[in-house]
Protein backbone atom coordinates (compact mmCIF):
# COMPACT_ATOMS: atom_id res chain seq x y z
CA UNK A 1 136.56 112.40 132.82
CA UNK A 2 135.40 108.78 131.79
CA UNK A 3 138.60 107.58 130.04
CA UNK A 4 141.01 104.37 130.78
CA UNK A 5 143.29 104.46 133.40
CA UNK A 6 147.43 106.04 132.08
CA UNK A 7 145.25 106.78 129.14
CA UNK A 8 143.63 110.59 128.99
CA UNK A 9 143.13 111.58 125.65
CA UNK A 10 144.28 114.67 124.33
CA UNK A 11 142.35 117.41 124.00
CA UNK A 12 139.83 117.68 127.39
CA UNK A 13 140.28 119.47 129.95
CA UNK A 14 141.34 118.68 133.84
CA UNK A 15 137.76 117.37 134.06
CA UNK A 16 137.02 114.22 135.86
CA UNK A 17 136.03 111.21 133.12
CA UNK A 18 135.94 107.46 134.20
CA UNK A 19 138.03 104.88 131.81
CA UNK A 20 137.55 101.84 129.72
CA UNK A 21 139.13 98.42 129.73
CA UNK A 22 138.12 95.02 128.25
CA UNK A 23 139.06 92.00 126.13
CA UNK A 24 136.58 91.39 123.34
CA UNK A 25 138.74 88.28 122.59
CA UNK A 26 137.71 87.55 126.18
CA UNK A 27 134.01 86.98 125.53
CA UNK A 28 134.59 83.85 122.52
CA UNK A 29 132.62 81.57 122.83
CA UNK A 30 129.75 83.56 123.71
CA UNK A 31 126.49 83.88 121.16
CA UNK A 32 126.20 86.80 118.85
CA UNK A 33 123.46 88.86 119.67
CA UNK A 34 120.00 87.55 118.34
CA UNK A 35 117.47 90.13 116.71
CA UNK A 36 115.02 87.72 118.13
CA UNK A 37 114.24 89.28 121.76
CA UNK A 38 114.41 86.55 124.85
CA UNK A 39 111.14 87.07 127.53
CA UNK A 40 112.39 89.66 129.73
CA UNK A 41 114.06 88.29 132.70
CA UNK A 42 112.46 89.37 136.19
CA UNK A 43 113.06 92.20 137.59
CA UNK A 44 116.28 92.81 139.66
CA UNK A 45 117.93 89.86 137.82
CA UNK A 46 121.13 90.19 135.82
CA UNK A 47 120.76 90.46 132.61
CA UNK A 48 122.72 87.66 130.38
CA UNK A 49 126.17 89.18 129.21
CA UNK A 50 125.26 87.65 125.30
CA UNK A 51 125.28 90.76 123.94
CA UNK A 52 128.68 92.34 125.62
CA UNK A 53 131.46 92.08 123.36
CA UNK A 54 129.03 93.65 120.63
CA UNK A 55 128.43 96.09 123.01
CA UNK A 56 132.16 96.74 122.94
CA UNK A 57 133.02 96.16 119.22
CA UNK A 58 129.79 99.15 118.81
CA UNK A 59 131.46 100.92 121.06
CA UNK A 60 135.34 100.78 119.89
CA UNK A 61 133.91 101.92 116.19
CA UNK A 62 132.33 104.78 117.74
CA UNK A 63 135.12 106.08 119.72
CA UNK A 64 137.26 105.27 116.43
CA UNK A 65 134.66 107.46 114.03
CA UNK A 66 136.37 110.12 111.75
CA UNK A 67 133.08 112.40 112.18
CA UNK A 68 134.41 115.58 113.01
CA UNK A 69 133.25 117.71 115.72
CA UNK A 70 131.29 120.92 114.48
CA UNK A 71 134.61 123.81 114.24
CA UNK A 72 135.14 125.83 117.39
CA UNK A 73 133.52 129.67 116.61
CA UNK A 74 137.25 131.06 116.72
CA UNK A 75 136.24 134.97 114.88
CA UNK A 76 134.74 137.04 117.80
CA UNK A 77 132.54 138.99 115.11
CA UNK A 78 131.14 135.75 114.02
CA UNK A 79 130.90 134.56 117.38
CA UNK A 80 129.44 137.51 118.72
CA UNK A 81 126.45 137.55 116.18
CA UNK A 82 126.09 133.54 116.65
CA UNK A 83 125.63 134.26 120.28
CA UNK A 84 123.14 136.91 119.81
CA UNK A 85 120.79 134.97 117.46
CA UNK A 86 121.09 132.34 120.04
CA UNK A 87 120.09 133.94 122.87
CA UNK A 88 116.13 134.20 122.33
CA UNK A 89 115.96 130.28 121.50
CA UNK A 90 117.18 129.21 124.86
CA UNK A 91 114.71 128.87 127.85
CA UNK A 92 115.04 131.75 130.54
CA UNK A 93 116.66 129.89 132.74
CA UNK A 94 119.28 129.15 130.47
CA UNK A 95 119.22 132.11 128.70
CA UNK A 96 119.74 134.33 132.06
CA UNK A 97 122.59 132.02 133.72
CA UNK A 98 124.37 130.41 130.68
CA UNK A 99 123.82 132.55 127.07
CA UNK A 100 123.87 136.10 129.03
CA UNK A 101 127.03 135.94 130.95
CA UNK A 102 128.42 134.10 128.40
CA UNK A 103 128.24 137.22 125.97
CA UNK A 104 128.65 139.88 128.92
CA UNK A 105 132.26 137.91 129.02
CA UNK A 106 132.93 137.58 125.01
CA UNK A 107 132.32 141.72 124.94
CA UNK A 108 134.37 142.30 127.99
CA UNK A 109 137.23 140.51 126.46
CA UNK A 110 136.55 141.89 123.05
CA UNK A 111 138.62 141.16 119.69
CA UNK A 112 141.95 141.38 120.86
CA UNK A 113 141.09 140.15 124.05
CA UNK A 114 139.57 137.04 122.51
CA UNK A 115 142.48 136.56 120.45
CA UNK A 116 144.89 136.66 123.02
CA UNK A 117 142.47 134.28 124.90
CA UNK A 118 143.26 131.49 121.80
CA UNK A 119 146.70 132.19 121.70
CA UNK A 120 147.68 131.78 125.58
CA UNK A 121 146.07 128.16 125.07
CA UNK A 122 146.83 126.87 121.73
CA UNK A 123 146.34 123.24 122.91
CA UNK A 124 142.71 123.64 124.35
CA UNK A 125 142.83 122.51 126.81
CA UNK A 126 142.63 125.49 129.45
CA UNK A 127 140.68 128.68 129.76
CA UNK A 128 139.90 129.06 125.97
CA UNK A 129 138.89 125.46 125.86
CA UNK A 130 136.27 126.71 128.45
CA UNK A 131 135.12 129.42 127.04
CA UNK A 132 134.17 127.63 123.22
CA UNK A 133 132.56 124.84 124.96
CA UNK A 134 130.58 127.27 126.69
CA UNK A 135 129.79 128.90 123.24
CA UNK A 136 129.13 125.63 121.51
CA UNK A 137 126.87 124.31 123.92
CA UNK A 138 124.94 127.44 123.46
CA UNK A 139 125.39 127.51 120.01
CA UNK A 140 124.55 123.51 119.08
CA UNK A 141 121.31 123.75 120.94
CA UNK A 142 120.32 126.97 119.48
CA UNK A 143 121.53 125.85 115.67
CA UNK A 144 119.51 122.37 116.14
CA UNK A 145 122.57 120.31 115.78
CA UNK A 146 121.91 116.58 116.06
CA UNK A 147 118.56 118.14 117.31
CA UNK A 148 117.46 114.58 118.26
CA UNK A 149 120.13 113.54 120.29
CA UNK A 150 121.23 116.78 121.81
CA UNK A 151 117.49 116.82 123.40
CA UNK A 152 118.15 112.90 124.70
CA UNK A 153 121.69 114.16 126.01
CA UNK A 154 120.42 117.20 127.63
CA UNK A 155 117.18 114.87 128.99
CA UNK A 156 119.80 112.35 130.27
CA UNK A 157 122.24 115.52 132.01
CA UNK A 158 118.99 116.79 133.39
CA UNK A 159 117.19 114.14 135.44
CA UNK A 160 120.90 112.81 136.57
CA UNK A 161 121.22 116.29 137.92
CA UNK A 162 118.33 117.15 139.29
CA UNK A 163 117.68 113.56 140.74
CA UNK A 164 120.53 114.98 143.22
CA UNK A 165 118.97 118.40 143.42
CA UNK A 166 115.12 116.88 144.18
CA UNK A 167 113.05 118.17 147.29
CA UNK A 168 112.37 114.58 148.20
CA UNK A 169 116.12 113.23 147.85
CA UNK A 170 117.51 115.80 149.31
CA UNK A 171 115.17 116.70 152.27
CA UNK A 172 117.01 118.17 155.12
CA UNK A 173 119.94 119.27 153.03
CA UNK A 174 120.92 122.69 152.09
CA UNK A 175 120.89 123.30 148.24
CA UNK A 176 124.25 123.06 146.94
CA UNK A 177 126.55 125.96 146.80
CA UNK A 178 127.22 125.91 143.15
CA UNK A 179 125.58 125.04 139.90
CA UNK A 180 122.09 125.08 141.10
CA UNK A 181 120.63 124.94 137.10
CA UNK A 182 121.28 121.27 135.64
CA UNK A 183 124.60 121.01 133.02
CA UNK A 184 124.27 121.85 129.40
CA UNK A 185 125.35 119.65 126.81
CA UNK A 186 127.85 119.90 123.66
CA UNK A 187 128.81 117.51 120.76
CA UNK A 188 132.66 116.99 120.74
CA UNK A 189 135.98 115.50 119.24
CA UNK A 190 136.21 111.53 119.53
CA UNK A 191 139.37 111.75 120.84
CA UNK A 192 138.46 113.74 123.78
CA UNK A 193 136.07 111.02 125.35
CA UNK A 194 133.58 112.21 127.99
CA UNK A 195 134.17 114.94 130.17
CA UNK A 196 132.95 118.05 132.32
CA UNK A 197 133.55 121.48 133.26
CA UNK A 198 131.90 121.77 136.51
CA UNK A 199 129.91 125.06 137.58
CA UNK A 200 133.27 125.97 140.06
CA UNK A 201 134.99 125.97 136.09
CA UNK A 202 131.97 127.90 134.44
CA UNK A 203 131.78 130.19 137.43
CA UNK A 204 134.98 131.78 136.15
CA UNK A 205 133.27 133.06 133.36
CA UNK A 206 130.09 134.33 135.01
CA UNK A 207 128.09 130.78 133.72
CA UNK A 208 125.61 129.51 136.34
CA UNK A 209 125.85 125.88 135.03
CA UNK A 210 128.16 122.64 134.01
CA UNK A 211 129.28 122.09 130.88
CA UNK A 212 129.30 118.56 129.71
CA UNK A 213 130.28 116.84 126.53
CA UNK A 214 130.23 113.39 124.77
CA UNK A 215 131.87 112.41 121.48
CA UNK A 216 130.25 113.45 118.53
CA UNK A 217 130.42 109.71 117.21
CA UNK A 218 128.00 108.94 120.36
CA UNK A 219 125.33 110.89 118.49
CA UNK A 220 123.81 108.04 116.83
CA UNK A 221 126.52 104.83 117.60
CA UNK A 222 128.73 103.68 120.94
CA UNK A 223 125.70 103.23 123.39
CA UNK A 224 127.85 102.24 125.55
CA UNK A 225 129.49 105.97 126.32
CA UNK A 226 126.06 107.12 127.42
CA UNK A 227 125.81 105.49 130.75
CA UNK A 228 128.98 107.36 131.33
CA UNK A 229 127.07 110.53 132.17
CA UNK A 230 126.40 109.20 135.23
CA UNK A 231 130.15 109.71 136.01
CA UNK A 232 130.51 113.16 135.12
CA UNK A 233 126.85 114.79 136.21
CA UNK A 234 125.79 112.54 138.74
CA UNK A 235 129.30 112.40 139.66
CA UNK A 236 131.83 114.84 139.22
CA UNK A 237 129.14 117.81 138.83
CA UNK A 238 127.72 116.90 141.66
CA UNK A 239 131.28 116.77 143.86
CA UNK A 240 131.59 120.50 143.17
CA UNK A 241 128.53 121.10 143.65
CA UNK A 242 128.99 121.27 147.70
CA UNK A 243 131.92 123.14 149.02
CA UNK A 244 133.89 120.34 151.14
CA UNK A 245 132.60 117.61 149.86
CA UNK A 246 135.68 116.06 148.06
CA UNK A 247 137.80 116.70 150.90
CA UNK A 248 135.53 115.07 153.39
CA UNK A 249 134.81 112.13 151.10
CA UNK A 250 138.58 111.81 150.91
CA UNK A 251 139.07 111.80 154.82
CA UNK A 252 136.80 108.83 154.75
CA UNK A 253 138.01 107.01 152.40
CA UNK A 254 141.76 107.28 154.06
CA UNK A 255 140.27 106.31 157.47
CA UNK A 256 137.95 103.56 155.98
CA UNK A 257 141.22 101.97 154.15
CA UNK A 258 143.47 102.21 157.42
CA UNK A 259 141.04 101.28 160.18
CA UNK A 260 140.83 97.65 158.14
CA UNK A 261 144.64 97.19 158.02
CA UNK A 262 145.05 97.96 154.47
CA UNK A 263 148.72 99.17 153.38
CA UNK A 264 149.54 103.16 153.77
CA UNK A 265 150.19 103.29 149.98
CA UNK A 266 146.73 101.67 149.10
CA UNK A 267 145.17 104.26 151.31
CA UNK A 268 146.88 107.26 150.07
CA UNK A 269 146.18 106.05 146.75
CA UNK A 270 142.61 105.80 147.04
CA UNK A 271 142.04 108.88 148.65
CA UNK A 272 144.45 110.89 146.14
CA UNK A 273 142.07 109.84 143.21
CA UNK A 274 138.60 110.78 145.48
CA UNK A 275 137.75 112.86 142.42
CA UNK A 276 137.34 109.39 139.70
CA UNK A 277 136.76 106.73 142.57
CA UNK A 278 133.84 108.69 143.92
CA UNK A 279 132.00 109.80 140.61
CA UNK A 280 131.98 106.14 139.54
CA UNK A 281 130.37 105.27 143.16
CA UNK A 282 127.39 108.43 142.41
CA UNK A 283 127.28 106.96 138.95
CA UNK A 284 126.21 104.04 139.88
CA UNK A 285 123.85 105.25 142.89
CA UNK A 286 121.88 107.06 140.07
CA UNK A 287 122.07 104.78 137.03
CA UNK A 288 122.33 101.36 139.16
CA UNK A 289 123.72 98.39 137.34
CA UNK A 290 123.47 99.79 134.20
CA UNK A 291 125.97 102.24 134.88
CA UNK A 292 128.63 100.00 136.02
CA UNK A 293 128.26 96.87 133.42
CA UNK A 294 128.78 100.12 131.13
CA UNK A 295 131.79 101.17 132.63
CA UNK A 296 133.36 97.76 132.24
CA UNK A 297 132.35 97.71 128.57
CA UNK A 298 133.18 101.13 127.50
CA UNK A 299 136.84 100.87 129.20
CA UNK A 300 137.26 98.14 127.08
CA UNK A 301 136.06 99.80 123.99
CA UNK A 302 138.32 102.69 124.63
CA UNK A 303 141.49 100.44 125.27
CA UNK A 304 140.84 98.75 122.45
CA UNK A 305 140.16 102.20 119.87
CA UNK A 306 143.14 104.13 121.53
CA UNK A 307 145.52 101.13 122.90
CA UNK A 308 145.04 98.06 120.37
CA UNK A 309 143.74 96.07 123.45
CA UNK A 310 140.19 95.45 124.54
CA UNK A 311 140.85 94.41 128.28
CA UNK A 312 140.41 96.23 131.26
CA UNK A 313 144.27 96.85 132.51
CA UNK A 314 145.52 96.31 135.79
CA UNK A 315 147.86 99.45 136.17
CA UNK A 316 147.32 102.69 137.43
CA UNK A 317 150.85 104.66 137.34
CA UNK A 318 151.44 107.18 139.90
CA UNK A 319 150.95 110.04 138.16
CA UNK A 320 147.26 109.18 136.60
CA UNK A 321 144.51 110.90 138.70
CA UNK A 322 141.96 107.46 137.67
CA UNK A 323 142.63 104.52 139.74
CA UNK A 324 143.58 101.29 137.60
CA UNK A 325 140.85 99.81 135.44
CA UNK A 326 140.15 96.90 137.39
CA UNK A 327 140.00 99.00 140.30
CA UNK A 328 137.52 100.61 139.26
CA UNK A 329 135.45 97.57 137.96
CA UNK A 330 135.56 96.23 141.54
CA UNK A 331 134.63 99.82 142.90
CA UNK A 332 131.38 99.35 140.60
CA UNK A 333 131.12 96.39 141.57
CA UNK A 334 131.03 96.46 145.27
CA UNK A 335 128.60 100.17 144.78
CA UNK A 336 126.01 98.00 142.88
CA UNK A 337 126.05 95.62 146.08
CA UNK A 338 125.20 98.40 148.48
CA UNK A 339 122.02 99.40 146.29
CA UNK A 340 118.82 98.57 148.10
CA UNK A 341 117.32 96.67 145.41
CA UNK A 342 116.79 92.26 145.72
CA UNK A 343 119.05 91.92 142.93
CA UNK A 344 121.95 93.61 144.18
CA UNK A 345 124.15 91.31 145.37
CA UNK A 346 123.61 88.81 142.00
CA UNK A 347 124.45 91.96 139.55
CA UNK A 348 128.07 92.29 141.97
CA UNK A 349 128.72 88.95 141.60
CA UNK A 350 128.42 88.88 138.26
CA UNK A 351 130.59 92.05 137.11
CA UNK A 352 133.32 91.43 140.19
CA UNK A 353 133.46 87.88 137.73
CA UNK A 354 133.36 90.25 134.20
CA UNK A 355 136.08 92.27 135.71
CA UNK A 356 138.25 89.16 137.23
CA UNK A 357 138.75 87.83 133.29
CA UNK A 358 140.72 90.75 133.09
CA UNK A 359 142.85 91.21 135.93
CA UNK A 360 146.32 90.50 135.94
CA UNK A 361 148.92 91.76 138.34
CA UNK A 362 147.40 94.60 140.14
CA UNK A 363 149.60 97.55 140.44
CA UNK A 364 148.20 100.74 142.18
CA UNK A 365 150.63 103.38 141.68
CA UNK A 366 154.09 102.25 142.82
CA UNK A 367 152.70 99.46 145.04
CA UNK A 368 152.09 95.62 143.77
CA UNK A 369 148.82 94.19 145.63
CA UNK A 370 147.55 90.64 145.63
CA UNK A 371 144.16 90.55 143.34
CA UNK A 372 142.18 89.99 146.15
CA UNK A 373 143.52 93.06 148.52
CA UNK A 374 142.82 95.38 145.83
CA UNK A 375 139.44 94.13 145.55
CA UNK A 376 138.72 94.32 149.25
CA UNK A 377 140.16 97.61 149.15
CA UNK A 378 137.67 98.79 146.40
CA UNK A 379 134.89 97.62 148.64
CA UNK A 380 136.40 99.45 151.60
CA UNK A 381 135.67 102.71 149.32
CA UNK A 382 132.37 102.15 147.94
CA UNK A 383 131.18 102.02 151.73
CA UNK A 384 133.11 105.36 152.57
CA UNK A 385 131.72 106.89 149.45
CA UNK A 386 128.12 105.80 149.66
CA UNK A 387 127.08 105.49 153.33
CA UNK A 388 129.73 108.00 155.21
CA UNK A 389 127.61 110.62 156.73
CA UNK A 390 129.10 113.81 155.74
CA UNK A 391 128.64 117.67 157.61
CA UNK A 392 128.84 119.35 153.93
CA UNK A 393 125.76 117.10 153.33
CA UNK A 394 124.05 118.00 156.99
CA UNK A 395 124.77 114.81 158.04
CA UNK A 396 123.04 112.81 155.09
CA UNK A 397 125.29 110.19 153.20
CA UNK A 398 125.44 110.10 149.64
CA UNK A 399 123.72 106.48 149.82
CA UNK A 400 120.51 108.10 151.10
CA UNK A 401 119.86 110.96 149.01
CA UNK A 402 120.34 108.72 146.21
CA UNK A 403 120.12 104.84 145.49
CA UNK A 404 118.65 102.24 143.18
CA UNK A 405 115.57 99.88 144.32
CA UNK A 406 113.21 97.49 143.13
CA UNK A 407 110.85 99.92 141.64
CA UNK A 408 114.02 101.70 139.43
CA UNK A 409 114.52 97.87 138.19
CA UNK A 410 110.62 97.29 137.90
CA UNK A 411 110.22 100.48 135.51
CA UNK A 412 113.32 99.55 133.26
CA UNK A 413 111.39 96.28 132.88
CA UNK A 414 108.27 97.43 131.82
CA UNK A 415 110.61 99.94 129.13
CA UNK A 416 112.08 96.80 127.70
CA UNK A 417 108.68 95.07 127.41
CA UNK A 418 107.50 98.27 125.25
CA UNK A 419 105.20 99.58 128.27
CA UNK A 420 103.92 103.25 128.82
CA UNK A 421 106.94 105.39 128.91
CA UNK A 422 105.62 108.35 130.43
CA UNK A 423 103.65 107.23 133.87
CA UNK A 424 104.71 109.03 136.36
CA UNK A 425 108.60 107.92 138.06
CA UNK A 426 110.00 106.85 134.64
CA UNK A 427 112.90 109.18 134.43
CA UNK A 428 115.84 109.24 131.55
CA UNK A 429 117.94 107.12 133.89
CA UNK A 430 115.61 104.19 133.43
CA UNK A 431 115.58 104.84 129.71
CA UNK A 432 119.19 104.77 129.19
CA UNK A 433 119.37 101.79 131.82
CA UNK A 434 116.78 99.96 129.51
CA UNK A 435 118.88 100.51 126.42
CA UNK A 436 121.85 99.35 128.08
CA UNK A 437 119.99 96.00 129.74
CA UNK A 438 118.72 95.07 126.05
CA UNK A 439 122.07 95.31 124.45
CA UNK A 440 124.20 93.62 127.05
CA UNK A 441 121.58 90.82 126.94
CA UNK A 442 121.59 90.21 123.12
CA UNK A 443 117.62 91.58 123.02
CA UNK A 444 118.88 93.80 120.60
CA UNK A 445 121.80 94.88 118.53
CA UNK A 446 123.22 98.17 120.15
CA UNK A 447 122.52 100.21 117.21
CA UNK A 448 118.76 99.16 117.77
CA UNK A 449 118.92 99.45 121.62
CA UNK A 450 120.14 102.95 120.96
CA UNK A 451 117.69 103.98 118.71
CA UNK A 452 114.82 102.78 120.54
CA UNK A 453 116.47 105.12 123.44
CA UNK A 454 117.01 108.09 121.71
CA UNK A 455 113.36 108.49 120.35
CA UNK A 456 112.32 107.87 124.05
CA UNK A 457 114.63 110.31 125.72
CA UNK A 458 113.74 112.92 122.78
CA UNK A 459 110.04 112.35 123.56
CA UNK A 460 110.69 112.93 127.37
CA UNK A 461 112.99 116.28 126.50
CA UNK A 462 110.15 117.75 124.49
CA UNK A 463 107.35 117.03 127.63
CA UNK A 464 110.30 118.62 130.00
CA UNK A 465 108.83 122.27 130.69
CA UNK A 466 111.61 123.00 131.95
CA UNK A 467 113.42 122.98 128.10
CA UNK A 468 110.24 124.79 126.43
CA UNK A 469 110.99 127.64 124.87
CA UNK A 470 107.38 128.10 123.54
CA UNK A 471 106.29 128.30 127.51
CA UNK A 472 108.66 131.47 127.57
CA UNK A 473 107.32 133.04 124.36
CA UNK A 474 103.20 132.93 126.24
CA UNK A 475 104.59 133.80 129.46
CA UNK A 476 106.02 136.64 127.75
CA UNK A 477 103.04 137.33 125.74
């Protein structure tokens, strides 16, 4: 789950979601964003940070939006009928591995079963949670709610996904063991944040796919949360993906830490939050730059909605599964500088300096560590994470089946300069990295940069034969 560190929201589920941090007091002195566009800087550059603390300020309203969620489908009989209208307007795919079981497991439970389903979990946040965001992504895709931006989310959850899943990437390496159809997508609460239910959580119900879901408010404001996906899909939904995988990744990241001299604690710590430090390494193998300049932002937002503060804190108690904010800024950091494009090592420099404003006294669980260690220790990490060669993986690291080069940071370039969207290679990642270039820059106010990215990624969705359910209709003809 993509929240703050000591700071998960109430209402999600034991999902894995990465967290905010930042100080928008911290950026004075920095110009407001223009609505005049600067040239676009060359390729692999970092962009200027103009645009940042807008960025953040878009970001905070977002997360503190009173928009309610659509109402969970709480009558079975309701629910029931819902779910059968619902069915035929879902591809096959979807409609055989996600609406079908779905409804095989609402009429196995029946009425009372349903309503003793509710009542064992009156928070929502376990097994009935589940289940109705099962049912409302089913239900919001099939209903056309926010029919614009659910097809850019579900674009965005798609290419993440199968990016990992891709003949090419993944040559050599068995397909994964669960979840082999791409996440769905659902609209909910603000003040759940971004989260997941991976296909090992689905499974239990029969699904054959992720579920994930973004605030409602990041519909149509808070561009900022979208570069999170890259977290959960590319991230945690890809962890569970591969039996092992988490474990391993762990073992390496333990060994890694001690084999340099680090402290026991900082070790065990790192390795006892594998789940958050390693979906914020994948997130940025698949997003690049983008992904971890909007981590740094969007923790900041967050603190500053839910906490009063806009700073990325320095604290991760004990008992938080997410490593401290800064942490994880440096983790980002340090990923970004493994990525293979010329560019690499500026962009690291530049955020490890974004997320330095903000550090204080760095406490990682019950253990005080200099600044500097913790940093070190965060680069220790992203190494284990991307380039470990791992047996659930046949050998492959994560690092090679998935990375960001030149020609990722040439396409988002020729996005931002208005060039032809749909040539062949330009995938949703490169549209939401485009969006999130032009508003950290000051190019363009966020609302504008998000905009500009939702028509794009709605455009994409509606070319993606995979999504057509007007293929299924001739096929069936």
């Amino acid at each position: 789950m993509l929240v703050p560190s000591s700071a998960t929201p109430t209402g999600h589920p034991s999902a894995a979601l990465p967290g905010p941090g930042g100080n928008a007091t911290a950026e004075a002195g920095r110009t407001a964003p223009s609505t005049v566009r600067p040239a676009a800087p060359r390729a692999a550059d970092p962009v200027p940070l103009t645009g940042l603390a807008a960025c953040v300020e878009d970001a905070k309203a977002a997360a503190q939006s009173p928009r309610p969620a659509p109402p969970d489908p709480t009558f079975f009989s309701s629910l029931r009928t819902r779910l059968l209208l619902a069915l035929p307007r879902l591809p096959t795919p979807y409609r055989t591995s996600v609406g079908q079981p779905l409804l095989a497991r609402l009429e196995a439970l029946g009425p009372g079963g349903f309503a003793r389903l509710l009542a064992t979990d009156p928070a929502r946040q376990g097994n009935a949670r589940l289940l109705l965001d099962v049912a409302q992504a089913v239900l919001q895709r099939a209903e056309g709610y926010q029919s614009r931006s659910t097809s850019a989310f579900q674009e965005v959850v798609s290419d993440l996904y199968e990016g990992f899943l891709s003949a090419e990437d993944r040559k050599g390496v068995k397909p994964p063991d669960h979840g082999v159809n791409p996440p769905v997508v659902r609209w909910g609460p603000p003040e759940a944040g971004p989260y997941t239910w991976p296909a090992t959580a689905t499974g239990s119900l029969g699904v054959g796919a992720a579920v994930v879901s973004l605030p409602v408010g990041n519909a149509t404001a808070g561009l900022l949360a979208w570069p999170a996906l890259a977290h959960e899909t590319a991230g945690h939904d890809v962890l569970s993906a591969d039996e092992g995988l988490r474990e391993e990744l762990s073992r390496a990241v333990g060994r890694q830490l001690r084999a340099a001299g680090l402290p026991a604690s900082v070790a065990t710590y790192w390795s006892e939050r594998i789940d958050e430090a390693a979906a914020d390494v994948l997130g940025v193998l698949n997003m690049g730059p983008a992904a971890a300049a909007g981590m740094v932002a969007y923790f900041r937002a967050l603190n500053g909605a839910w906490r009063g503060t806009a700073a990325l804190r320095s604290a991760g108690r004990e008992d938080d599964p997410h490593p401290a904010d800064v942490a994880r800024g440096w983790l980002a950091a340090e990923t970004v500088r493994l990525l293979s494009f010329s560019g690499a090592g500026r962009w690291a420099d530049r955020l490890t300096a974004e997320v330095d404003r903000d550090a204080g006294q760095v406490r990682l669980g019950d253990t005080v560590v200099p600044a500097a260690v913790a940093r070190a220790s965060a680069a220790l990490v992203a190494r284990a994470v991307a380039r470990t060669r791992l047996r659930a993986l046949e050998g492959r690291a994560l690092g090679a089946i998935q990375d960001w080069t030149d020609r990722d940071e040439a396409v988002v370039a020729t996005l931002r300069e208005g060039g032809a969207r749909y040539r062949r290679g330009t995938y949703a990642a490169h549209a939401v990295a485009a969006a999130v270039y032009d508003a950290l820059s000051g190019a363009v106010t966020p609302a504008r940069a998000q905009e500009r990215m939702l028509s794009t990624l709605s455009e994409m969705h509606a070319r993606n034969p995979d999504w057509s359910t007007r293929r299924d209709a001739h096929i069936a003809a």
